[in-house]
Protein backbone atom coordinates (compact mmCIF):
# COMPACT_ATOMS: atom_id res chain seq x y z
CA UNK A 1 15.46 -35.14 -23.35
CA UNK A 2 12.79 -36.65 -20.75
CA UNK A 3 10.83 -33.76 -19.02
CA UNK A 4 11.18 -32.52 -15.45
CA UNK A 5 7.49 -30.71 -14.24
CA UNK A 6 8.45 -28.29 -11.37
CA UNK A 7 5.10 -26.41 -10.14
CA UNK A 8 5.76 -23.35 -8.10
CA UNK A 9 2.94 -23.50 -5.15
CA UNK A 10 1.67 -20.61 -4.19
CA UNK A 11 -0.85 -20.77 -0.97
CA UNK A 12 -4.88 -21.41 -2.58
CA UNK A 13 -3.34 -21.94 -6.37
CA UNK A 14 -4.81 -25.23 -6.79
CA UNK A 15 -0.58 -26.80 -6.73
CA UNK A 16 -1.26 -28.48 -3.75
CA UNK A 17 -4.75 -30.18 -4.90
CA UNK A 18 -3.22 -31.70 -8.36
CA UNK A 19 -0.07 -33.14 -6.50
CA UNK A 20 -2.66 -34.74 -3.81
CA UNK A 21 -4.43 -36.44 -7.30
CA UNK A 22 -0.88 -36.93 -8.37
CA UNK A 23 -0.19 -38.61 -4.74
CA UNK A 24 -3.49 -40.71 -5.16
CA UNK A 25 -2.62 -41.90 -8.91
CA UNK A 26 0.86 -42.16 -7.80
CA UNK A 27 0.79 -46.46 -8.03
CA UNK A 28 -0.40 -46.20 -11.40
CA UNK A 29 1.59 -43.00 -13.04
CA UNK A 30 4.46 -45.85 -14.03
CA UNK A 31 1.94 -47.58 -16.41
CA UNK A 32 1.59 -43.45 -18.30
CA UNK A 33 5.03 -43.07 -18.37
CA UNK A 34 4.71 -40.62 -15.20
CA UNK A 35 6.20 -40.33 -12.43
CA UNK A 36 5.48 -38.07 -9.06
CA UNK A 37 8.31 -38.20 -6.70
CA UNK A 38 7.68 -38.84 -2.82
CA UNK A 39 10.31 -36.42 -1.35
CA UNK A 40 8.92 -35.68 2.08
CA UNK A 41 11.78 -36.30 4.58
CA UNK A 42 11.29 -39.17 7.30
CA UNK A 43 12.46 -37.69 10.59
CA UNK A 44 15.30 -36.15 10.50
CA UNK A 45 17.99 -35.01 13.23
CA UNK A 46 17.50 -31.26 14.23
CA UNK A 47 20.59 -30.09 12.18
CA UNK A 48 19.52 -31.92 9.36
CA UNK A 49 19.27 -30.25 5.62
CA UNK A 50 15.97 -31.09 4.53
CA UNK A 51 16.63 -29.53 0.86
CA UNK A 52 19.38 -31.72 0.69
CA UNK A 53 18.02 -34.51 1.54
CA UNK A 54 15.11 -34.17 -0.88
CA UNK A 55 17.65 -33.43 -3.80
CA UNK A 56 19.44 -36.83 -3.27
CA UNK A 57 15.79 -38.63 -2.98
CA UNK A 58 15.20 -36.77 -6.05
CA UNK A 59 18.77 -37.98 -7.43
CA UNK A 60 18.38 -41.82 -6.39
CA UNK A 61 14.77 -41.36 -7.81
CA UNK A 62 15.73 -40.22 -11.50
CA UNK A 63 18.37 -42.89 -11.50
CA UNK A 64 15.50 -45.85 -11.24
CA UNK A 65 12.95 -44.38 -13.01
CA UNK A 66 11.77 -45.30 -16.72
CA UNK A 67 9.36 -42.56 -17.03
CA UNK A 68 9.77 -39.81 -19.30
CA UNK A 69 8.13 -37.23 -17.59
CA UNK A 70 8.50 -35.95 -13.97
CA UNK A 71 6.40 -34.04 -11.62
CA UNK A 72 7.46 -32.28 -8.74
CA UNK A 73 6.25 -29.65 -6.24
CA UNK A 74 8.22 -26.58 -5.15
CA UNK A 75 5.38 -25.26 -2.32
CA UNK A 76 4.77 -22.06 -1.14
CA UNK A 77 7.77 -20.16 -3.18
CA UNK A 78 6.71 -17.04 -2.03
CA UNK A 79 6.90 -17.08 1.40
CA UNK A 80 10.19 -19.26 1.62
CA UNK A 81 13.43 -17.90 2.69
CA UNK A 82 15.89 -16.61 -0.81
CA UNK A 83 17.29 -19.20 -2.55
CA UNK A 84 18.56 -17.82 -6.03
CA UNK A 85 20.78 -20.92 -6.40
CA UNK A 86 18.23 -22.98 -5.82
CA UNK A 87 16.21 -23.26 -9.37
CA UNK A 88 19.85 -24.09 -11.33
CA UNK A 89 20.85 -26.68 -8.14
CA UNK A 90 16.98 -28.44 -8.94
CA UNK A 91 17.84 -28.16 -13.01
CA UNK A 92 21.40 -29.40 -13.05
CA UNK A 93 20.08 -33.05 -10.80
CA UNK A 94 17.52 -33.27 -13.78
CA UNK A 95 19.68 -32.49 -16.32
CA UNK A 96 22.15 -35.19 -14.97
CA UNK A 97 19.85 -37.83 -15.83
CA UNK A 98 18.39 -36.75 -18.79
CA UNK A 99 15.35 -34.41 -17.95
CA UNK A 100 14.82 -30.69 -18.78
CA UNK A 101 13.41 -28.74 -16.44
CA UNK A 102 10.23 -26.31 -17.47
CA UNK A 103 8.46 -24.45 -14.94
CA UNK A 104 4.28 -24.15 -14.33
CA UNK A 105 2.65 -21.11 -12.68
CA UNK A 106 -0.48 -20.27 -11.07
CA UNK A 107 -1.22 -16.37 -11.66
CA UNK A 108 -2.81 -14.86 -9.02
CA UNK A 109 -3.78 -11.43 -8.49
CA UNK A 110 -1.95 -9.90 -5.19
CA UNK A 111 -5.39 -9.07 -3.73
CA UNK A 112 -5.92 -13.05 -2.93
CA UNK A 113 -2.33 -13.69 -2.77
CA UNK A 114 -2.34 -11.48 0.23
CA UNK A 115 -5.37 -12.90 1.68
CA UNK A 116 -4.58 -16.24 1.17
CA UNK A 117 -1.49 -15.07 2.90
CA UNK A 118 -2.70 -13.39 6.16
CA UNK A 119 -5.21 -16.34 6.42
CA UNK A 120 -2.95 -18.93 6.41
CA UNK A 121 -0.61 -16.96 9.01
CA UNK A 122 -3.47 -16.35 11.53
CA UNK A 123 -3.86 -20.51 10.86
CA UNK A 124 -0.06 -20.81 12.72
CA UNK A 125 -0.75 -18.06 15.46
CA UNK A 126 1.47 -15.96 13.59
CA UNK A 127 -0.34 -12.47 13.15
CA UNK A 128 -0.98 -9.64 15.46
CA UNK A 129 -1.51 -7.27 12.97
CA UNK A 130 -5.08 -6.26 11.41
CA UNK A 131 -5.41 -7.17 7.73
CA UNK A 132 -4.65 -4.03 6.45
CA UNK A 133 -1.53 -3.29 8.59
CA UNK A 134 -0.47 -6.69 6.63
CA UNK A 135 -0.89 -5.48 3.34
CA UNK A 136 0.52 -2.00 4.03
CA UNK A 137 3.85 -3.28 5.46
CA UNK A 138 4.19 -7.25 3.00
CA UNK A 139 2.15 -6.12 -0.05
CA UNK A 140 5.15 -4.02 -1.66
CA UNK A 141 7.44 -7.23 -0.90
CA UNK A 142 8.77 -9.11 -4.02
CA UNK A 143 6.81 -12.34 -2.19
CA UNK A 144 3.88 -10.98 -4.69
CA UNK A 145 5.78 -9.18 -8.08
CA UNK A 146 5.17 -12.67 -9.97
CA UNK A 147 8.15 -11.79 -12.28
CA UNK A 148 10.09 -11.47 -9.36
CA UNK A 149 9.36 -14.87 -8.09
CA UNK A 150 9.63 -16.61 -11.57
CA UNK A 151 12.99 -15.07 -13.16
CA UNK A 152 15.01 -17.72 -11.40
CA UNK A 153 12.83 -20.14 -12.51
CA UNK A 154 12.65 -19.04 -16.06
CA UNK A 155 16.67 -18.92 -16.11
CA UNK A 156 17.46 -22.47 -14.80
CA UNK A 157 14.36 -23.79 -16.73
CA UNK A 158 15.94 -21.88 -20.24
CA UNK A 159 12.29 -20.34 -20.80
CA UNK A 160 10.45 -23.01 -20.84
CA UNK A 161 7.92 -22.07 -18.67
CA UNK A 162 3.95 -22.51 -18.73
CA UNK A 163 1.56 -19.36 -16.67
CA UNK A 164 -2.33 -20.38 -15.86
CA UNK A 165 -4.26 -17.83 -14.21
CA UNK A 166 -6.68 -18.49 -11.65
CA UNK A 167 -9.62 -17.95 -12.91
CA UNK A 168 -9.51 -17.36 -17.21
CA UNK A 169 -11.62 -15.41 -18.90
CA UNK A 170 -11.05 -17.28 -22.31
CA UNK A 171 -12.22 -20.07 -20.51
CA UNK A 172 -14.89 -21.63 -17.98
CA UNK A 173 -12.94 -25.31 -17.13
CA UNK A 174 -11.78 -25.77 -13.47
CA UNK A 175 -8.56 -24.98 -12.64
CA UNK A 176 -7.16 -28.53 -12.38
CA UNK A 177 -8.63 -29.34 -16.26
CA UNK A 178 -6.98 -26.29 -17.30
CA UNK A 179 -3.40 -26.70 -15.79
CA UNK A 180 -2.96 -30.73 -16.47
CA UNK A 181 -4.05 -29.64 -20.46
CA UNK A 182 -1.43 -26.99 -20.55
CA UNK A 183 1.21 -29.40 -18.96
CA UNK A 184 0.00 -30.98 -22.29
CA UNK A 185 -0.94 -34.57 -19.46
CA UNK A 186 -4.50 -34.98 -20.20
CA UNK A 187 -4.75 -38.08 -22.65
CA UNK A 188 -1.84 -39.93 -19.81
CA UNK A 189 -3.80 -38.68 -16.92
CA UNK A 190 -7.65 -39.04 -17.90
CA UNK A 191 -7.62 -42.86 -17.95
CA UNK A 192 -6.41 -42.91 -14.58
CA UNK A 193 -8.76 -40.29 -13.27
CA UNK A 194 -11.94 -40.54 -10.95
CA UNK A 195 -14.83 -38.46 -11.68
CA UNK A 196 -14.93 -35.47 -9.91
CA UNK A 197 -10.88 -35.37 -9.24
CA UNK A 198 -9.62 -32.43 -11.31
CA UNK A 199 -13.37 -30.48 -10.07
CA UNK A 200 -12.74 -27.29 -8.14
CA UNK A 201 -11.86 -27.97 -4.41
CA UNK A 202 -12.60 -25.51 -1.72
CA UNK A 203 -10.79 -26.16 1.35
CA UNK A 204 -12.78 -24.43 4.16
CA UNK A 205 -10.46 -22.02 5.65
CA UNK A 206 -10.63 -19.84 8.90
CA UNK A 207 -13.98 -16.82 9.44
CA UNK A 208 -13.78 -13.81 10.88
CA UNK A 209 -14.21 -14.99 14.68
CA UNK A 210 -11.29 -17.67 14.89
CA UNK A 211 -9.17 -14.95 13.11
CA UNK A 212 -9.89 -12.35 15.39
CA UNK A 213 -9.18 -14.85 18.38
CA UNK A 214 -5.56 -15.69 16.56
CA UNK A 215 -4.98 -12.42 16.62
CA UNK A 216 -5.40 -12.24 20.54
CA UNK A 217 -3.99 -15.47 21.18
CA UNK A 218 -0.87 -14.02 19.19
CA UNK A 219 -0.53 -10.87 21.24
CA UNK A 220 -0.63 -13.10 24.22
CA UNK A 221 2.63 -14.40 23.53
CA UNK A 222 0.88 -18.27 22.60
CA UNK A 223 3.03 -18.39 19.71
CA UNK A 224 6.05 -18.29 21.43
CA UNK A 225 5.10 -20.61 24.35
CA UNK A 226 3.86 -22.86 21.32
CA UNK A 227 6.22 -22.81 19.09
CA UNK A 228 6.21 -26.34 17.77
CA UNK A 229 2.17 -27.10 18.02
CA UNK A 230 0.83 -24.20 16.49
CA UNK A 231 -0.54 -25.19 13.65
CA UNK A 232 -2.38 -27.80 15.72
CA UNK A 233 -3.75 -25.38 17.73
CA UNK A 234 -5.20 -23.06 14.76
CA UNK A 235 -6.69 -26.16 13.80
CA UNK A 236 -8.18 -26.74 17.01
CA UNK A 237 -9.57 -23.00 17.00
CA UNK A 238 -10.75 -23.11 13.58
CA UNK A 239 -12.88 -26.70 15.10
CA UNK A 240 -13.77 -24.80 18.09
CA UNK A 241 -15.22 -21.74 16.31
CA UNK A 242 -17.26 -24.09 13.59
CA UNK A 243 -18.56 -26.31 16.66
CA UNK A 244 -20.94 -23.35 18.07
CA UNK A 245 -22.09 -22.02 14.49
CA UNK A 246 -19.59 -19.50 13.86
CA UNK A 247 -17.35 -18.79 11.25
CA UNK A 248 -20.05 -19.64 8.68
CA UNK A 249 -18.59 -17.86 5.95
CA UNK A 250 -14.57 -17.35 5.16
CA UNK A 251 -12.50 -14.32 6.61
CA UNK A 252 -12.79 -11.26 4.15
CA UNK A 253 -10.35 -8.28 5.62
CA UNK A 254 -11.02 -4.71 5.26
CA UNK A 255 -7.62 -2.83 3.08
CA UNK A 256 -9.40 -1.95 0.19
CA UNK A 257 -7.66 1.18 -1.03
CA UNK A 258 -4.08 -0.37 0.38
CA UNK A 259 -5.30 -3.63 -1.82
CA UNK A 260 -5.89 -1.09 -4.70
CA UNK A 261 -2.13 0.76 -3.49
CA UNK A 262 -0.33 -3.09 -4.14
CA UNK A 263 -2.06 -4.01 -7.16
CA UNK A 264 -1.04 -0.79 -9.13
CA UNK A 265 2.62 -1.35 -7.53
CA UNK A 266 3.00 -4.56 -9.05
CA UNK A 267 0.77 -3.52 -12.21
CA UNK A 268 3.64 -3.22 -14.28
CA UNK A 269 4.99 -6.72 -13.61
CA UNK A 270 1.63 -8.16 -13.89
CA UNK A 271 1.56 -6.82 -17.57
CA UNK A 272 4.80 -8.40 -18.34
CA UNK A 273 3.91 -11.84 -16.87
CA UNK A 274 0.50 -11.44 -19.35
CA UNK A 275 2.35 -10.61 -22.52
CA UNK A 276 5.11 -12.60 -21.88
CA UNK A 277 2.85 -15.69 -21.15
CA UNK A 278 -0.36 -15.29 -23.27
CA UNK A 279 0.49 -11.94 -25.34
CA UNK A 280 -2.58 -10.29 -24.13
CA UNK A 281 -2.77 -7.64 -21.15
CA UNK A 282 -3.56 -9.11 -17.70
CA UNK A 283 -7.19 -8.19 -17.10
CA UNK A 284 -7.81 -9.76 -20.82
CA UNK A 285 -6.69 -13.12 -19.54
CA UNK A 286 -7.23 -13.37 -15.37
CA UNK A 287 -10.63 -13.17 -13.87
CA UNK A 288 -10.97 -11.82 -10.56
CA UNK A 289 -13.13 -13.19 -7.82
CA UNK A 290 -16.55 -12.33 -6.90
CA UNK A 291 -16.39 -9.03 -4.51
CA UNK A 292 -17.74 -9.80 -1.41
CA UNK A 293 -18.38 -7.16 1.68
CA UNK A 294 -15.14 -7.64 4.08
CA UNK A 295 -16.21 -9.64 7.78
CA UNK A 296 -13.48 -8.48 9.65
CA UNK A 297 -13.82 -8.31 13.03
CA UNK A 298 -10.59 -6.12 14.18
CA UNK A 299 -10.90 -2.66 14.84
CA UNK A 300 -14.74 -2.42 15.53
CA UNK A 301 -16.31 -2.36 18.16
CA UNK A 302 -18.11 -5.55 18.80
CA UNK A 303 -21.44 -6.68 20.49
CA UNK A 304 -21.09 -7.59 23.57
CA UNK A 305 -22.40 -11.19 22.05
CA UNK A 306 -19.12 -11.15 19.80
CA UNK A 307 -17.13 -10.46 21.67
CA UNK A 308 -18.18 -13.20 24.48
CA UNK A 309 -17.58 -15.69 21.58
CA UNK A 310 -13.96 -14.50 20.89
CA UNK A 311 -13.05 -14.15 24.17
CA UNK A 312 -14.61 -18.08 24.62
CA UNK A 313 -12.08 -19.28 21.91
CA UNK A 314 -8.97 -17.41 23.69
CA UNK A 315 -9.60 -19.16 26.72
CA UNK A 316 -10.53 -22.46 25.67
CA UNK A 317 -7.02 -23.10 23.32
CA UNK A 318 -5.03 -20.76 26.02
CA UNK A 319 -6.37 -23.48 28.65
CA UNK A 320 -5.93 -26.67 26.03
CA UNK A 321 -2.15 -25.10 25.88
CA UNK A 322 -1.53 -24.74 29.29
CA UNK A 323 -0.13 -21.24 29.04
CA UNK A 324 -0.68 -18.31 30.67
CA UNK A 325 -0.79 -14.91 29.80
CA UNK A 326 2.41 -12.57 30.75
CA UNK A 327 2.83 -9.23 32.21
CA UNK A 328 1.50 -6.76 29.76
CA UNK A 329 4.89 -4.52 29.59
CA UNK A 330 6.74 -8.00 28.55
CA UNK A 331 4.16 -8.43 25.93
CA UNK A 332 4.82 -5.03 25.17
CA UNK A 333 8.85 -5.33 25.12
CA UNK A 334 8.84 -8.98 23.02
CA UNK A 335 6.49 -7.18 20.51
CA UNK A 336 9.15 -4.71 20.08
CA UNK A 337 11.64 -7.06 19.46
CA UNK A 338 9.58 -9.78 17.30
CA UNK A 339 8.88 -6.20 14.75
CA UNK A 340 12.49 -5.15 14.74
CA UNK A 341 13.28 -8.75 13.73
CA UNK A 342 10.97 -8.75 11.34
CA UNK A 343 12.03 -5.26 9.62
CA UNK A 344 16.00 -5.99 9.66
CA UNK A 345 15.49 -9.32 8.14
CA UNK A 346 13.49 -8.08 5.52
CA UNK A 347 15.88 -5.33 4.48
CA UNK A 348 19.08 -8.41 4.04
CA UNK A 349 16.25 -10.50 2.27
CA UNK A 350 16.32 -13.12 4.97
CA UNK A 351 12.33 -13.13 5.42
CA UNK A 352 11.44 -14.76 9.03
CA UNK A 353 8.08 -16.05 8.41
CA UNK A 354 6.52 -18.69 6.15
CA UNK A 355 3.02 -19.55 6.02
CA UNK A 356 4.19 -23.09 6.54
């Protein structure tokens, strides 16, 4: 049997750098006996299924190819809507063409996952809530029990799976060295390779101030009046913020002890993953990150110089939008309803949100 590479992408893993080397190298993968799929849909009619779509480019894809080995992303897993069919749909293409699907895995500990998380939603306009009212109410989700996420993995994939933490204690290599050499790819891939490419990346992401001003901009109702451009528009505050010195270091929220409450929720499950993946206990393996002092700016009181600032970037993207704030009891009432939403969908497991 050929082999099928699915990595699960979970937001600030390091999946989404090694596909874009994948993308890069994708003209000369053939020559390695590799081969990286191009799945993304072109534009596609409103009612369109964009997972089925993908499967049948994946389909026409393994048909033509001569490579024996397969890569594919499945991005941000954790924040996507339920699928539990979805794994065994993805194995039985492969397996219709000859390729057996395994299954790689970036461990992460919650307390990033969850930052990574709220960053990326303040990125779309998408969060009203202070850091720690995120953790209290989405860090007991199964979004961040990482045996949760895998087991339908694991099933369709018949065990063959493959677990890199973060950051390893056994070992100091980048992230991108140490995932291609468990995917077992480094002699194919090093000839290929640029200096530099599997180095650690650090994509700058959003500081305190632009955070703070998503917030605002959120409660204003932008999200909703923007519903198609907002990611456009976190970009542009995120560019706005940097452009008069601010934001100098990355957002750091303050939810330490309801950090500490998640991570001994999902304790248990972390231990599993560990001893199912490397036979040793979690902290033996995975390496947190340095602790830095939180820079959140929400529920403080702010100099009256910080506060100028954040109120600068809420007017300049609410003017580059063109909307206008509403009444503050209808903020009040669609609020209301936007948290209701929220709460009923995640008790059927219909999650509303993505970070994407």
């Amino acid at each position: 049997m050929r082999r099928a590479i699915v990595t699960l992408g979970l937001p600030r893993t390091g999946a989404t750098s090694f596909h874009e080397v994948l993308t890069r190298l994708r003209p000369s993968l053939g020559e390695v006996g590799l081969c990286a799929p191009k799945l993304a849909p072109p534009v596609l009619h409103a009612s369109a299924d964009v997972t089925q779509h993908r499967l049948a480019r994946l389909a026409t894809i393994l048909a033509e190819t001569d490579a024996d080995t397969v890569i594919v992303a499945c991005e941000d897993v954790s924040v996507q809507r339920p699928d539990p069919g979805g794994p065994a749909r993805l194995a039985a293409v492969f397996g219709r063409f000859g390729f057996a699907m395994e299954v790689a895995l970036v461990a992460t500990p919650q307390a990033e996952r969850l930052a990574c998380a709220y960053a990326q939603r303040t990125q779309v306009l998408a969060e009203a809530r202070t850091f720690r009212g995120f953790v209290r109410r989405e860090g007991f989700s199964d979004r961040y029990d990482p045996l949760a996420l895998l087991d339908p993995w694991r099933r369709a994939a018949g065990e063959r799976i493959r677990i890199v933490p973060v950051r390893d204690r056994r070992s100091p290599a980048p992230l991108l060295v140490r995932l291609v050499a468990e995917l077992g790819l480094t002699e194919r891939l090093d000839p290929l390779l640029a200096p530099g490419d599997l180095l650690e990346r650090v994509n700058r992401r959003s500081g305190p101030f632009a955070v703070e001003a998503s917030r605002r901009l959120h409660a204003l109702g932008l999200h909703r009046r923007a519903a198609g451009q907002r990611r456009r528009l976190g970009h542009l505050l995120d560019n706005l913020a940097w452009a008069r010195g601010l934001d100098g270091e990355a957002f750091r929220g303050e939810a330490r002890e309801a950090v500490a409450a998640v991570e001994a929720y999902h304790g248990e499950a972390n231990e599993r993953l560990a001893a199912l993946a490397w036979g040793r206990s979690w902290d033996a393996v995975v390496a947190r990150s340095p602790a830095l002092p939180p820079n959140e700016l929400a529920g403080r009181t702010l100099p009256p110089e910080s506060e100028a600032e954040v109120e600068g970037l809420v007017a300049d993207v609410m003017a580059h939008a063109g909307h206008r704030a509403p009444p503050r009891w209808l903020r009040r009432v669609d609020a209301i309803v936007e948290d209701g939403i929220e709460r009923l969908t995640d008790l059927i497991g219909r999650p509303t949100w993505r970070v994407r």
